[in-house]
PDB file of N, CA and C in Angstrom:
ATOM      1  N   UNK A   1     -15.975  24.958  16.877  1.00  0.00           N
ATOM      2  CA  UNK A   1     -16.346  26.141  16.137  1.00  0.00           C
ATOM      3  C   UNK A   1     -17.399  25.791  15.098  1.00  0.00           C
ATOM      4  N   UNK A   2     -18.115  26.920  14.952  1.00  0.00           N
ATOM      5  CA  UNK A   2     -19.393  26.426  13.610  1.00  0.00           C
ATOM      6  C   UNK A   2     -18.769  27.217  12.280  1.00  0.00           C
ATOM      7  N   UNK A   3     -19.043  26.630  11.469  1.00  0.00           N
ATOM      8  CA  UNK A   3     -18.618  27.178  10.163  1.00  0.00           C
ATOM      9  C   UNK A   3     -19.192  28.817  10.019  1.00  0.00           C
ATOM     10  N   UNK A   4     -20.084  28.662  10.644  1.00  0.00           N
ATOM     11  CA  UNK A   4     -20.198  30.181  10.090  1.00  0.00           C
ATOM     12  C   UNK A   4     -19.508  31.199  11.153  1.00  0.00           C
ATOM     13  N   UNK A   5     -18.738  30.717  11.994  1.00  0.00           N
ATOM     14  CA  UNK A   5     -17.215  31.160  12.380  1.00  0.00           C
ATOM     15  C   UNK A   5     -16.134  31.996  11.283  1.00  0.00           C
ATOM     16  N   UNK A   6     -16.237  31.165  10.445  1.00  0.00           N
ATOM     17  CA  UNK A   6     -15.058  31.465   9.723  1.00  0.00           C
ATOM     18  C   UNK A   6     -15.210  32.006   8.346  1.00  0.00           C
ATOM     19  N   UNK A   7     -14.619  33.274   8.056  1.00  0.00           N
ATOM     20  CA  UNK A   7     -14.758  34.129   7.017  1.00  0.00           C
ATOM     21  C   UNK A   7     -14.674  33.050   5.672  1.00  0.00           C
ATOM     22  N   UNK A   8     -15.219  33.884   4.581  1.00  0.00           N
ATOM     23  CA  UNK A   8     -15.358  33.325   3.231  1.00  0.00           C
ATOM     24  C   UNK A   8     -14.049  32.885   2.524  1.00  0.00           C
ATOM     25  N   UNK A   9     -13.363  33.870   3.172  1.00  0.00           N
ATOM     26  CA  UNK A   9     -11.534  33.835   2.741  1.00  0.00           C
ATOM     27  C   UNK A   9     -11.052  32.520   3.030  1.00  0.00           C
ATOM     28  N   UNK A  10     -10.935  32.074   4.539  1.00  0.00           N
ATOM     29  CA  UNK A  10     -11.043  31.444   4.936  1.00  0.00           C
ATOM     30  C   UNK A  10     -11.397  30.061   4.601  1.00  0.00           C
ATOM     31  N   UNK A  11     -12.748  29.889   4.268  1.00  0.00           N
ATOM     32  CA  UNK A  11     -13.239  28.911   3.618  1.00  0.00           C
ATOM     33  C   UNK A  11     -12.410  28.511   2.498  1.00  0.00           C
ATOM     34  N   UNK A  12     -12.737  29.545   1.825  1.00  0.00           N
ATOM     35  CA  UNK A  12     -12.002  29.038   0.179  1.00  0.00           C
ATOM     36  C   UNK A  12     -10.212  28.546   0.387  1.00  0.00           C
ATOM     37  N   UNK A  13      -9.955  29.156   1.172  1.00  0.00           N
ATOM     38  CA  UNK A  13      -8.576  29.097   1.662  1.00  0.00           C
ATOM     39  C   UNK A  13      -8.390  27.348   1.902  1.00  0.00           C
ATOM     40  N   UNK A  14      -9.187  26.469   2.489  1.00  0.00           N
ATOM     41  CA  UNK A  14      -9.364  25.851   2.951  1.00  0.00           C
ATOM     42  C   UNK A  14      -9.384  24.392   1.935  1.00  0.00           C
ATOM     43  N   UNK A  15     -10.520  25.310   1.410  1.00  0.00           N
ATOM     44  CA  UNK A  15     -11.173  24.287   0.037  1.00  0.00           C
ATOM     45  C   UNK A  15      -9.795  23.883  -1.127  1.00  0.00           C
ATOM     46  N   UNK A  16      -9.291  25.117  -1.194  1.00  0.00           N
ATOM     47  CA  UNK A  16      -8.108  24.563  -2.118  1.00  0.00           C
ATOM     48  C   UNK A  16      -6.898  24.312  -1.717  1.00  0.00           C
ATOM     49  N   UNK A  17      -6.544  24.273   0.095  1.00  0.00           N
ATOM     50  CA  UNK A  17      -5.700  23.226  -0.091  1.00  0.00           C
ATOM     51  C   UNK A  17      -6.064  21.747   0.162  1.00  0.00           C
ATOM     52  N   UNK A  18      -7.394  21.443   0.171  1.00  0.00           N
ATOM     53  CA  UNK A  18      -7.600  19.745   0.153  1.00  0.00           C
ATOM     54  C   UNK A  18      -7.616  19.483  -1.080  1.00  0.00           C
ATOM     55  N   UNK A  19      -7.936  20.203  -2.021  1.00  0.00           N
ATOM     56  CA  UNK A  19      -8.073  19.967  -3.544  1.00  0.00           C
ATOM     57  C   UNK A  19      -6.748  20.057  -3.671  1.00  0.00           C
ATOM     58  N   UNK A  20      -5.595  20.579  -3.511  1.00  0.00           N
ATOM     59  CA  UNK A  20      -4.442  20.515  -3.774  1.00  0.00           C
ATOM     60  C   UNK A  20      -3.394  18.890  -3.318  1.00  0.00           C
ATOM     61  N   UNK A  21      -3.955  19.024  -1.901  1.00  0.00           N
ATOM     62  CA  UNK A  21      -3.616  17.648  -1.643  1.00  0.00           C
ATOM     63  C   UNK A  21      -3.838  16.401  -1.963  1.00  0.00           C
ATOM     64  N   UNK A  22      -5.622  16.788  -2.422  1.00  0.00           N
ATOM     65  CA  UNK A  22      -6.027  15.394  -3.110  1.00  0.00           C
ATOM     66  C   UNK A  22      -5.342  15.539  -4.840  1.00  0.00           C
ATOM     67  N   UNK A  23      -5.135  16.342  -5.695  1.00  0.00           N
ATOM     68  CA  UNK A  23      -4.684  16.921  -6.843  1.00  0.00           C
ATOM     69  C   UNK A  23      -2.914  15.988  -6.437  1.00  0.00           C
ATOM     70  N   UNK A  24      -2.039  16.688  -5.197  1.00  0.00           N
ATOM     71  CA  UNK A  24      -0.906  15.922  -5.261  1.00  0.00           C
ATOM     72  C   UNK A  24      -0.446  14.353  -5.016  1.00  0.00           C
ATOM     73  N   UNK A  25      -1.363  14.191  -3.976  1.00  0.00           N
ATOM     74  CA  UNK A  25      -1.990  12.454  -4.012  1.00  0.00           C
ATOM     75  C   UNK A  25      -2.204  11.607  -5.248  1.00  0.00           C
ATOM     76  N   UNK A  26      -2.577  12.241  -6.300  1.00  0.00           N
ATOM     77  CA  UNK A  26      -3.185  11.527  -7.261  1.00  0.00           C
ATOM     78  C   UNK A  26      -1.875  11.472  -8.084  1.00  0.00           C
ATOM     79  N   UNK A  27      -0.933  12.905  -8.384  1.00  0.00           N
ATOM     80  CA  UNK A  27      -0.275  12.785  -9.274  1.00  0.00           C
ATOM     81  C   UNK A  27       0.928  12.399  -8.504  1.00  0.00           C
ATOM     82  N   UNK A  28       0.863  11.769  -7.458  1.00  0.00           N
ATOM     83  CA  UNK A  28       2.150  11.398  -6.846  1.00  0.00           C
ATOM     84  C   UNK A  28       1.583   9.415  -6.675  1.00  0.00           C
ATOM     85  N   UNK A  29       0.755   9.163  -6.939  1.00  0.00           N
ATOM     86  CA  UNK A  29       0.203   7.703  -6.394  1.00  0.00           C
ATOM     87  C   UNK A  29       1.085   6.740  -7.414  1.00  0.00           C
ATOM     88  N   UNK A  30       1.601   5.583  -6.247  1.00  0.00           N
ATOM     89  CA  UNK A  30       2.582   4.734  -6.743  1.00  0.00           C
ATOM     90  C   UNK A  30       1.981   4.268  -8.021  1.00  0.00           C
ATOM     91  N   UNK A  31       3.221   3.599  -8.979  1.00  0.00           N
ATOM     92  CA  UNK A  31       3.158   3.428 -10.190  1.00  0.00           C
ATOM     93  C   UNK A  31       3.529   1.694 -10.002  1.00  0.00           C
ATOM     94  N   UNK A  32       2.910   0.629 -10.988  1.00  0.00           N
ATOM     95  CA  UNK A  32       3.670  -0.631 -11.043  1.00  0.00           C
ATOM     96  C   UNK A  32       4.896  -0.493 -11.169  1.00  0.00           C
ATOM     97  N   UNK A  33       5.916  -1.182 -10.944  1.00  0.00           N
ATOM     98  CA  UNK A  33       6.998  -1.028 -11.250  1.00  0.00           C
ATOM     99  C   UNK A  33       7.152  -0.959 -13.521  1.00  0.00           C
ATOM    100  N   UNK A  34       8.640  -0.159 -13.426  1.00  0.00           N
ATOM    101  CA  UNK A  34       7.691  -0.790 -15.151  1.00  0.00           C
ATOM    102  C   UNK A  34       8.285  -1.705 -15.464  1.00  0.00           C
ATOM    103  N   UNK A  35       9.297  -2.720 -15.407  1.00  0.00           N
ATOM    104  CA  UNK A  35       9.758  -3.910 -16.002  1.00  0.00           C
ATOM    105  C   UNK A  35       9.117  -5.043 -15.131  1.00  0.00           C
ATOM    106  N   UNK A  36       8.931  -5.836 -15.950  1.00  0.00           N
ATOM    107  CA  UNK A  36       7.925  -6.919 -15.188  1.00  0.00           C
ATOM    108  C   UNK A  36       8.833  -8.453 -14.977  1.00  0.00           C
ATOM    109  N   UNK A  37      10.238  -8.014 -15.566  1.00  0.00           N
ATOM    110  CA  UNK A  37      11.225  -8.483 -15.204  1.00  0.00           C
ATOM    111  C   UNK A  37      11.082  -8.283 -13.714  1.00  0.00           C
ATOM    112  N   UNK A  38      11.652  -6.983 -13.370  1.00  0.00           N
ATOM    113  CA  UNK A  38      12.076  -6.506 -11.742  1.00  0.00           C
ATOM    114  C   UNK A  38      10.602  -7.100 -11.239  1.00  0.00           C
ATOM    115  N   UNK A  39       9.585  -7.156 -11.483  1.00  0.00           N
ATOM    116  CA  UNK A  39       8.319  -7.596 -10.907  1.00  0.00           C
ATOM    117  C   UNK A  39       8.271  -8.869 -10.579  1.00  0.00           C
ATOM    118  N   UNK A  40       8.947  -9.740 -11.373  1.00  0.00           N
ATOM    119  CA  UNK A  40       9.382 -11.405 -11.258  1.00  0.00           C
ATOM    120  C   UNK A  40      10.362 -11.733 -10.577  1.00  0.00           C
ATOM    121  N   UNK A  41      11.497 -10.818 -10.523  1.00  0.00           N
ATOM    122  CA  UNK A  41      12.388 -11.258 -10.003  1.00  0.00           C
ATOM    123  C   UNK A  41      12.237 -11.128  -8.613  1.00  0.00           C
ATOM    124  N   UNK A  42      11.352  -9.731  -8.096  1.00  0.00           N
ATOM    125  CA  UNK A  42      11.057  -9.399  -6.490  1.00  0.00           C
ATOM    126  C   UNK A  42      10.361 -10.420  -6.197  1.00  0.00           C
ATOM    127  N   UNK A  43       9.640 -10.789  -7.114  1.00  0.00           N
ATOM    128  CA  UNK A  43       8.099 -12.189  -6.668  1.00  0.00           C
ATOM    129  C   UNK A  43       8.953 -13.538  -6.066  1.00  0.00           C
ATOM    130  N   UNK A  44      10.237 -13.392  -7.185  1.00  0.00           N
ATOM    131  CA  UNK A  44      11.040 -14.842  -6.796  1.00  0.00           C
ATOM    132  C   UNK A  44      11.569 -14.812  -5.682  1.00  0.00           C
ATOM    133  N   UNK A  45      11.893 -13.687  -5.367  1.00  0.00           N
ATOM    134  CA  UNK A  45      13.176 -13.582  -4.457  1.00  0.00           C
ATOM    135  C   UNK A  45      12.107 -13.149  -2.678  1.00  0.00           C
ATOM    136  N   UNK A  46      11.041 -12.368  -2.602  1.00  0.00           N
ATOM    137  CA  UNK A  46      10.167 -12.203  -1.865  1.00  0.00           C
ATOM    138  C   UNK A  46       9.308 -13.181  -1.542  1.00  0.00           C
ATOM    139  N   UNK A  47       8.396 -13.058  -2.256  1.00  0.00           N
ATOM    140  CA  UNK A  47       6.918 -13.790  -2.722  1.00  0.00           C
ATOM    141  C   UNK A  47       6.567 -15.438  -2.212  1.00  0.00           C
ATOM    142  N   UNK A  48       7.844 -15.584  -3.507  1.00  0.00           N
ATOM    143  CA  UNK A  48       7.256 -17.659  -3.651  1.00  0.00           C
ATOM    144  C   UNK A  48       8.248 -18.286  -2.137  1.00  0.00           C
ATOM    145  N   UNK A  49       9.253 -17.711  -1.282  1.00  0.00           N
ATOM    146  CA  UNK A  49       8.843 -18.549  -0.298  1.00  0.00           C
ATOM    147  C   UNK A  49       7.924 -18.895   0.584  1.00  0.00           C
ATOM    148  N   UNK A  50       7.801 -17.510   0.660  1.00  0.00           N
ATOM    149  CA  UNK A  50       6.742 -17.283   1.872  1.00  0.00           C
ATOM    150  C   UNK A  50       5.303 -18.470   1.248  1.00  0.00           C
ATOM    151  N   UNK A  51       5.254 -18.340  -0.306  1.00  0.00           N
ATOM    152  CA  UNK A  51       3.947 -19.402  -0.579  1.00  0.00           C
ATOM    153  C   UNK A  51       4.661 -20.856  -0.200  1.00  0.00           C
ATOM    154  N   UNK A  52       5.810 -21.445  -0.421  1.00  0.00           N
ATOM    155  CA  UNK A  52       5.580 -22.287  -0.072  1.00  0.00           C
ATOM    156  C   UNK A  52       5.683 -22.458   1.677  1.00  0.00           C
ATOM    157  N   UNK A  53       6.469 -21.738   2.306  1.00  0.00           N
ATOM    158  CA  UNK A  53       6.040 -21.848   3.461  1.00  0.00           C
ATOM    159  C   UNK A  53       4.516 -22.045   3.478  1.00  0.00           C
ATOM    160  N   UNK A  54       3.873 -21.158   3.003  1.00  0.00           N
ATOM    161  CA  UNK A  54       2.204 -21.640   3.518  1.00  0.00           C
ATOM    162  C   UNK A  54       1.919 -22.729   3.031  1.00  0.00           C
ATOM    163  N   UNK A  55       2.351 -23.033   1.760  1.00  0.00           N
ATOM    164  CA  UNK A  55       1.603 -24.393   1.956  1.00  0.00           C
ATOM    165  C   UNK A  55       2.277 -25.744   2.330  1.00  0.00           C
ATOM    166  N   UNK A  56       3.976 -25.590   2.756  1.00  0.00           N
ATOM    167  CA  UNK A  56       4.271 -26.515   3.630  1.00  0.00           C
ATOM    168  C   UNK A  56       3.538 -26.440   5.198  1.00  0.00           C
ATOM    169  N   UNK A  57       3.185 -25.409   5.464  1.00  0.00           N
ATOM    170  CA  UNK A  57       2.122 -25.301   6.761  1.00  0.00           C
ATOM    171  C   UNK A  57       0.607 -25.889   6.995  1.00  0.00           C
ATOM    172  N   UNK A  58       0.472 -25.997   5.621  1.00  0.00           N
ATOM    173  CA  UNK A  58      -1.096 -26.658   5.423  1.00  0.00           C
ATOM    174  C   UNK A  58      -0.902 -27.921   4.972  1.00  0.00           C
ATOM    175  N   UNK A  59       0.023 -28.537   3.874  1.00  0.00           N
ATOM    176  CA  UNK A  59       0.387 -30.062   3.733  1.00  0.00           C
ATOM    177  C   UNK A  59       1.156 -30.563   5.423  1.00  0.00           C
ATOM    178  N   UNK A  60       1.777 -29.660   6.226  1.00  0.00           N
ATOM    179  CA  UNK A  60       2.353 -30.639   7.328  1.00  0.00           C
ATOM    180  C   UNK A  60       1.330 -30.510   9.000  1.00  0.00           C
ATOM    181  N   UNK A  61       0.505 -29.956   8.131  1.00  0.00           N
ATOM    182  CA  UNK A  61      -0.788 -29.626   9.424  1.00  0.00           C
ATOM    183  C   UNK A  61      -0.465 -28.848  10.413  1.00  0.00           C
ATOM    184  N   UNK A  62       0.497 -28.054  10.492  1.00  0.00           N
ATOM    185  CA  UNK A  62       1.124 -26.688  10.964  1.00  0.00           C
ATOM    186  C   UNK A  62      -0.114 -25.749  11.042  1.00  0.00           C
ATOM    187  N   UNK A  63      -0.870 -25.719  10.063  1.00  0.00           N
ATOM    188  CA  UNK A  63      -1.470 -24.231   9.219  1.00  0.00           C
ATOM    189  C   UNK A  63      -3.168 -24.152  10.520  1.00  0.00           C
ATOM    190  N   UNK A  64      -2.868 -23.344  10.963  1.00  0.00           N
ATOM    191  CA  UNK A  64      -3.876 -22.858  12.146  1.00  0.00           C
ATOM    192  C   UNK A  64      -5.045 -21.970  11.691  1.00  0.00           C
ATOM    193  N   UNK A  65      -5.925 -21.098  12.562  1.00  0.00           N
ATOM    194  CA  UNK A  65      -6.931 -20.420  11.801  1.00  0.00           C
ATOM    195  C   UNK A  65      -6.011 -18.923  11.866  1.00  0.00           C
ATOM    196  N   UNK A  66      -5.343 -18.660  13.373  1.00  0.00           N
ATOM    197  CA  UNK A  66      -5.054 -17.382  13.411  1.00  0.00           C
ATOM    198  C   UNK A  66      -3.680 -17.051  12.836  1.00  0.00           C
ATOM    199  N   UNK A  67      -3.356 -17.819  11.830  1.00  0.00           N
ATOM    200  CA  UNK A  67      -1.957 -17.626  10.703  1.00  0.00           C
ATOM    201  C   UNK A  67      -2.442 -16.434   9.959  1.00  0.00           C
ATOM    202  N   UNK A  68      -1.579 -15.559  10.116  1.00  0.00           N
ATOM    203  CA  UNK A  68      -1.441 -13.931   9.384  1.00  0.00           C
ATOM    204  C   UNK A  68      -0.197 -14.269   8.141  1.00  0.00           C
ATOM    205  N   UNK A  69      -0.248 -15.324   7.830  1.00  0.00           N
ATOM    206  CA  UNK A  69       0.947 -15.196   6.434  1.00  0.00           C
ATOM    207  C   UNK A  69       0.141 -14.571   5.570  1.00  0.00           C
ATOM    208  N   UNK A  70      -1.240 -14.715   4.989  1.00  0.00           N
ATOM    209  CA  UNK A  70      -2.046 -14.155   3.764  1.00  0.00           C
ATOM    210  C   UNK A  70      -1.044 -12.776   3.782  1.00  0.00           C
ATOM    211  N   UNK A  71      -1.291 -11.939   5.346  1.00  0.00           N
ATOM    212  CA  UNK A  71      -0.696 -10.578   5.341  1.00  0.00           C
ATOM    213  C   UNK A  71       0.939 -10.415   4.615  1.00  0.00           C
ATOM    214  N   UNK A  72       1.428 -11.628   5.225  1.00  0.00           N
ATOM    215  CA  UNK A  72       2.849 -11.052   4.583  1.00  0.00           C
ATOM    216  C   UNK A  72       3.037 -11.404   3.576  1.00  0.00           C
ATOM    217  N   UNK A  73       2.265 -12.015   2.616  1.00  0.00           N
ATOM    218  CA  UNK A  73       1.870 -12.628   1.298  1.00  0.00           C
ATOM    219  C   UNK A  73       1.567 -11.257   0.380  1.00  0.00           C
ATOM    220  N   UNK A  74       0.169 -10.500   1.251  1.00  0.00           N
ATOM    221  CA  UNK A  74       0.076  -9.370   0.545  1.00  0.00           C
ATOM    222  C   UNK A  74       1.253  -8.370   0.176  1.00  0.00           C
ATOM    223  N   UNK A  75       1.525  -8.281   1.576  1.00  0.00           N
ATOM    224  CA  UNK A  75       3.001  -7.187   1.890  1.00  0.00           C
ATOM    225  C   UNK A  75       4.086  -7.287   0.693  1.00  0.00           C
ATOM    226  N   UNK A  76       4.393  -8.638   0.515  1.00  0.00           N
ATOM    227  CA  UNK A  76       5.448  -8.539  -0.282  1.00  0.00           C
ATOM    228  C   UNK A  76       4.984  -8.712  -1.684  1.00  0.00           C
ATOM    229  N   UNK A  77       3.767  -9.096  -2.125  1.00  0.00           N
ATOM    230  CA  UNK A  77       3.836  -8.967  -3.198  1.00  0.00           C
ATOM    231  C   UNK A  77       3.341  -7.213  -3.732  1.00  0.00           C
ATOM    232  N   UNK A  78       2.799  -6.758  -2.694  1.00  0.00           N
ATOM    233  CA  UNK A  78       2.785  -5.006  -3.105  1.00  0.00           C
ATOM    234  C   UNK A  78       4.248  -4.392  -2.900  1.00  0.00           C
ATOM    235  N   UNK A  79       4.921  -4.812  -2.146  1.00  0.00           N
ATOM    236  CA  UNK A  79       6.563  -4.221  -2.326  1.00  0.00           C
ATOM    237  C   UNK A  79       7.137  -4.970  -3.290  1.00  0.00           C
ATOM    238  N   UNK A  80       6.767  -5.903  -4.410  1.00  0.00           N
ATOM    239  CA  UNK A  80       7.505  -6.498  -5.045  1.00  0.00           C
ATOM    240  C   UNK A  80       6.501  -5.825  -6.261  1.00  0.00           C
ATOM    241  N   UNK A  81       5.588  -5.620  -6.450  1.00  0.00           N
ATOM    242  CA  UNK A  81       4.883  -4.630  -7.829  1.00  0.00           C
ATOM    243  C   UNK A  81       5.131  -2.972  -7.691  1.00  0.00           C
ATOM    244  N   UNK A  82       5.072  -2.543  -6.003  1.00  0.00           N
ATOM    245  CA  UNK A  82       5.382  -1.538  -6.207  1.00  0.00           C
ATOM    246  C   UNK A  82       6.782  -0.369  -5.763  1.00  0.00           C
ATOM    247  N   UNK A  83       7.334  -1.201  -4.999  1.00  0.00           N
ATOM    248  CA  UNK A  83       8.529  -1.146  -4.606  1.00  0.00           C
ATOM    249  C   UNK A  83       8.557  -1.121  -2.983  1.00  0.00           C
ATOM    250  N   UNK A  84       9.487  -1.284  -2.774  1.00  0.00           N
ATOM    251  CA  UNK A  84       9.796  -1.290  -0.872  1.00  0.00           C
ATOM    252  C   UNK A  84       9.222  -0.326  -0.454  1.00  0.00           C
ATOM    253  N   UNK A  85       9.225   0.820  -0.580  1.00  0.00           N
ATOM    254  CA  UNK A  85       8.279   2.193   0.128  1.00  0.00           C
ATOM    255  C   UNK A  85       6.546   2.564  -0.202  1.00  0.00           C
ATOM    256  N   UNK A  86       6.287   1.497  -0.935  1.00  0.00           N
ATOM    257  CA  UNK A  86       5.119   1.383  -0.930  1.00  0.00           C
ATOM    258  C   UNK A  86       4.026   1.951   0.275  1.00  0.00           C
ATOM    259  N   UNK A  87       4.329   1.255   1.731  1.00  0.00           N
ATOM    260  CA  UNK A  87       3.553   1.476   2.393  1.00  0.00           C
ATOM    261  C   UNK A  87       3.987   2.701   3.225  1.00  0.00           C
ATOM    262  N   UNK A  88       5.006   3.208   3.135  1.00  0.00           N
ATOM    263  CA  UNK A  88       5.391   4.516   3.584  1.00  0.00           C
ATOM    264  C   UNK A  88       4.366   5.479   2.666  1.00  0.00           C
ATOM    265  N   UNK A  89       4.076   5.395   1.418  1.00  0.00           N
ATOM    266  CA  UNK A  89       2.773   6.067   0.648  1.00  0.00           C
ATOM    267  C   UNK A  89       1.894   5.710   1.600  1.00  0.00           C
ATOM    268  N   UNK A  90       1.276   4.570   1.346  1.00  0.00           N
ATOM    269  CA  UNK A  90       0.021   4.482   1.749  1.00  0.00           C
ATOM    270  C   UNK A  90      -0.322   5.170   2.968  1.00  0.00           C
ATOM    271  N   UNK A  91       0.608   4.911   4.278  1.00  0.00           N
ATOM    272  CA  UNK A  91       0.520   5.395   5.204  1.00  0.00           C
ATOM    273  C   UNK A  91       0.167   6.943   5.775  1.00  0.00           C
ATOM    274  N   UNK A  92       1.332   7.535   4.314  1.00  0.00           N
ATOM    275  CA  UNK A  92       1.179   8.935   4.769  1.00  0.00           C
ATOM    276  C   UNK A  92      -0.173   9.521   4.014  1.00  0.00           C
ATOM    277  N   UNK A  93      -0.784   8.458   3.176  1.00  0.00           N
ATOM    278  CA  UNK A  93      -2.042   9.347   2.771  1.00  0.00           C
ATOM    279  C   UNK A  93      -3.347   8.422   3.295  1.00  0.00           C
ATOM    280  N   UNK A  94      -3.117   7.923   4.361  1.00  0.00           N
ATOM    281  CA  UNK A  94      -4.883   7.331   4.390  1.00  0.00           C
ATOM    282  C   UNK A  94      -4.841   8.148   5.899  1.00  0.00           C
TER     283      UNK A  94
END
């Protein structure tokens, strides 16, 4: 269809619900966690094995080119700043 299909109503109709969505996106976008306690403690309990796994993988010559740990490195330290459903956000808005 070409835009000039569709009535003015229409249009505007249109226009403000992406502005609404981008408007609820924004005021819904994950927050750090706020204790930076709970931020340390997820890092401890998530985070620092997986680092030393990597770098027992690179001190025992394990560590390859096509190793995706960086990824689960990222993963958990964004579920450990922003909580476990983190990427259930992200997902539903990109």
């Amino acid at each position: 269809m070409k835009l000039s299909d569709y009535s003015k109503e229409d249009l505007l109709a249109e226009i403000e619900k992406r502005e609404n969505i981008e408007k609820e996106n924004i005021e819904n976008k994950p927050k750090v966690l706020p204790s930076l306690f709970q931020i340390a403690k997820n890092i401890n309990c998530s985070v620092i094995p997986l680092l030393e796994e990597h770098i027992e993988d690179i001190a025992s010559g394990k560590y390859h080119e096509d190793n995706d740990d960086e990824h689960y490195i990222f993963k958990e330290v964004m579920k450990a700043c922003y909580g476990d459903n983190i990427f259930d956000w992200i997902n539903k808005n990109i």
